[in-house]
N, C-alpha and C. Protein backbone atom coordinates (compact mmCIF):
# COMPACT_ATOMS: atom_id res chain seq x y z
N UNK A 1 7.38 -15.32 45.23
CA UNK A 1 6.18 -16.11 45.48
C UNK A 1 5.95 -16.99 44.25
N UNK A 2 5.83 -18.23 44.50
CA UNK A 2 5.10 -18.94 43.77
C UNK A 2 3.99 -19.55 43.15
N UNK A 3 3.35 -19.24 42.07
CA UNK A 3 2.36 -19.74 41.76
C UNK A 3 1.22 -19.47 42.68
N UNK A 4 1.24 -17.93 42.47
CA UNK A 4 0.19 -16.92 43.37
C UNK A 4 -1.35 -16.88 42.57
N UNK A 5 -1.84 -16.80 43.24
CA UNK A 5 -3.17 -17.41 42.82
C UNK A 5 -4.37 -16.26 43.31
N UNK A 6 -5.25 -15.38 42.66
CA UNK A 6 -6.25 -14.89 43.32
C UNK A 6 -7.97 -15.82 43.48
N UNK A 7 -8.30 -15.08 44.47
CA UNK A 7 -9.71 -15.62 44.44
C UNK A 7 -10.89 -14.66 45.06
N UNK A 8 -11.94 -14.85 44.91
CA UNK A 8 -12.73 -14.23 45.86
C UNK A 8 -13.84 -15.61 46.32
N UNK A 9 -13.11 -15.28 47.82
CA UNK A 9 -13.93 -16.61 48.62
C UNK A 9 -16.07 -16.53 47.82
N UNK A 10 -16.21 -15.51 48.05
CA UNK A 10 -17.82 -15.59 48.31
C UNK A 10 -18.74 -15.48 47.09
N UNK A 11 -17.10 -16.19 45.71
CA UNK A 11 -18.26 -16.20 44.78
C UNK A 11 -17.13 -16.82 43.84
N UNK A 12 -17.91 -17.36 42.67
CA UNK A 12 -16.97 -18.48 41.58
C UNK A 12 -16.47 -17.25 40.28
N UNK A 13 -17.57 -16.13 40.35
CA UNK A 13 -17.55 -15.33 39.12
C UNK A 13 -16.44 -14.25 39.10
N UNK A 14 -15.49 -13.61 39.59
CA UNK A 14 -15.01 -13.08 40.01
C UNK A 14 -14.05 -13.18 38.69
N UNK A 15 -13.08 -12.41 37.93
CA UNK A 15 -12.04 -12.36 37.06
C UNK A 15 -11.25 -11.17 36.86
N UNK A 16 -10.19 -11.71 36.65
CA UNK A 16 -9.11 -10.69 36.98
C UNK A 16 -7.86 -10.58 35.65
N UNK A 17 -7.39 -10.06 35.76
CA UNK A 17 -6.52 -9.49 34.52
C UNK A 17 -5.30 -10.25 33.96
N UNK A 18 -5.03 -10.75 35.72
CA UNK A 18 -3.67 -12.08 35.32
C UNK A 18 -4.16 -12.85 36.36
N UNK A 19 -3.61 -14.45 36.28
CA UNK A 19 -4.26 -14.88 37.64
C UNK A 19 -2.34 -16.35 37.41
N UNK A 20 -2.63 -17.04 38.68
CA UNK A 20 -1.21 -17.62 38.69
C UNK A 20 -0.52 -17.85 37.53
N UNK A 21 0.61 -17.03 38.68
CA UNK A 21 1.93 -16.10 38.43
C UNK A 21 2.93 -16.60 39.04
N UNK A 22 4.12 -15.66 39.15
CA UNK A 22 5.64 -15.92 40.03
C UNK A 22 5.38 -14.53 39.89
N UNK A 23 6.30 -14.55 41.31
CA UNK A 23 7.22 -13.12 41.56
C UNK A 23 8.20 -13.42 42.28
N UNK A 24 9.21 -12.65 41.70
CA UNK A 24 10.91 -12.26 42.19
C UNK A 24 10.67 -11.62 43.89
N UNK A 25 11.25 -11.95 44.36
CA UNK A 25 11.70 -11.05 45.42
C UNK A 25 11.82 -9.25 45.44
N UNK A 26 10.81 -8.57 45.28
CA UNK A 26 11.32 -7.36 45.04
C UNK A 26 10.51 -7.01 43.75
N UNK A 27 10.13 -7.75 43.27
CA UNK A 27 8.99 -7.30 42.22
C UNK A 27 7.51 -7.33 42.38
N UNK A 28 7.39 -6.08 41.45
CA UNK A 28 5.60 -5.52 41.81
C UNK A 28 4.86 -5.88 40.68
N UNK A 29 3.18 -6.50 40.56
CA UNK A 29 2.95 -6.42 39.63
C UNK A 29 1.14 -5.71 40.12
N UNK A 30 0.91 -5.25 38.92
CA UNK A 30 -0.38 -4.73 38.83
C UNK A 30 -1.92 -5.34 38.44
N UNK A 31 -2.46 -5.93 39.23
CA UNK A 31 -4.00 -7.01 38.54
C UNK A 31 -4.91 -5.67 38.61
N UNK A 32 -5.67 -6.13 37.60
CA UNK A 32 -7.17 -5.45 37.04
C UNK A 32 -7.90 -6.10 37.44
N UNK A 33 -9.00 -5.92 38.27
CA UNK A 33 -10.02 -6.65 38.69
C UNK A 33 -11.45 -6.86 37.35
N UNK A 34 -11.81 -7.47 36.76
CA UNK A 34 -12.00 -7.55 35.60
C UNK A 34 -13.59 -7.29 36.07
N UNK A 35 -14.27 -8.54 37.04
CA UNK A 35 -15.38 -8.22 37.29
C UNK A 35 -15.69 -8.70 38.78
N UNK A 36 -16.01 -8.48 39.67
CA UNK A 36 -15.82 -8.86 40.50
C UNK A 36 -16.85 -9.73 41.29
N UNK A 37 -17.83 -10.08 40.66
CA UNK A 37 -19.19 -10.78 40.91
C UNK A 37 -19.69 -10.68 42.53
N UNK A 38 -19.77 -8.90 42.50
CA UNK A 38 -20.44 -8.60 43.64
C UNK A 38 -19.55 -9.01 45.38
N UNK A 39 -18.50 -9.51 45.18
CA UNK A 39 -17.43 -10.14 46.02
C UNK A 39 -16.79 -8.73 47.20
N UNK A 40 -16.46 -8.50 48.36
CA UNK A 40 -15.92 -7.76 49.07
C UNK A 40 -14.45 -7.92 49.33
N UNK A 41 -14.55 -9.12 49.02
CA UNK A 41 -12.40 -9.50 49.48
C UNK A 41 -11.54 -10.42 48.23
N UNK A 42 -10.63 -10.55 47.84
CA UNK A 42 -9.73 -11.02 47.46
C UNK A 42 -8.79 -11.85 48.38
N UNK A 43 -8.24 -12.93 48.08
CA UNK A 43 -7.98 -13.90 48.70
C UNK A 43 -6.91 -14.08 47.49
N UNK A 44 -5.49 -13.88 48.59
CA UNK A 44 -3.93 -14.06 47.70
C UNK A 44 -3.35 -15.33 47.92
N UNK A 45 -3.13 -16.13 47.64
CA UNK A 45 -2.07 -17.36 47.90
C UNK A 45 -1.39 -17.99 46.89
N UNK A 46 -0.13 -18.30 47.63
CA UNK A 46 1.00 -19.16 46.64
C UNK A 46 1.37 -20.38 47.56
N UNK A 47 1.71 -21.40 46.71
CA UNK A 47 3.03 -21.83 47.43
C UNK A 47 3.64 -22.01 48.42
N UNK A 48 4.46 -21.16 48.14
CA UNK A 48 5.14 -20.55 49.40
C UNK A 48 4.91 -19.69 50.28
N UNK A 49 3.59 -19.41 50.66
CA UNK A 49 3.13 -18.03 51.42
C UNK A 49 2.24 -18.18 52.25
N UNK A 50 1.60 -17.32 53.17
CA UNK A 50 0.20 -17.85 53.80
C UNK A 50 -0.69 -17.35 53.33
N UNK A 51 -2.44 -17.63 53.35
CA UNK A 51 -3.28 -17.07 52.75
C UNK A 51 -3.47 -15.50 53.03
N UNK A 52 -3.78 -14.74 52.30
CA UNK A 52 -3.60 -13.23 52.39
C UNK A 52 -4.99 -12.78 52.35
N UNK A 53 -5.58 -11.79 53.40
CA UNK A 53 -7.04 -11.29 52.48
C UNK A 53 -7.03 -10.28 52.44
N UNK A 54 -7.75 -9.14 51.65
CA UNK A 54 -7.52 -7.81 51.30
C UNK A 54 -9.13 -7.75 50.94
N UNK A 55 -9.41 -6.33 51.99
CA UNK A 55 -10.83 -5.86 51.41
C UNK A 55 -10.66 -4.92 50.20
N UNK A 56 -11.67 -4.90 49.52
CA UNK A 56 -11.70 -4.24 48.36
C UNK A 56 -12.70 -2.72 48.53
């Protein structure tokens, strides 16, 4: 993936531990949600990918 990017749609404050990145095919990496400004989902996208959402 390229130039993967987090977000949380339902707020600007939100910070995280790493934010766009790359990943290999086959590689894992680990984010820290730093603070999450009250937010329920995370919102993944790169590049090359489709938008992803993940409840928290």
């Amino acid at each position: 993936m390229k130039d993967v990017e987090l977000r949380c749609p339902e707020t600007s404050g939100a910070v995280f531990s790493d934010n766009y990145f790359n990943l290999v095919p086959g590689q894992h990496k680990t984010i820290q949600r730093i603070d999450s400004a009250g937010t329920h989902y995370v919102e993944i996208k790169a590049v090359n990918s489709s938008l992803k959402r993940i409840k928290l």
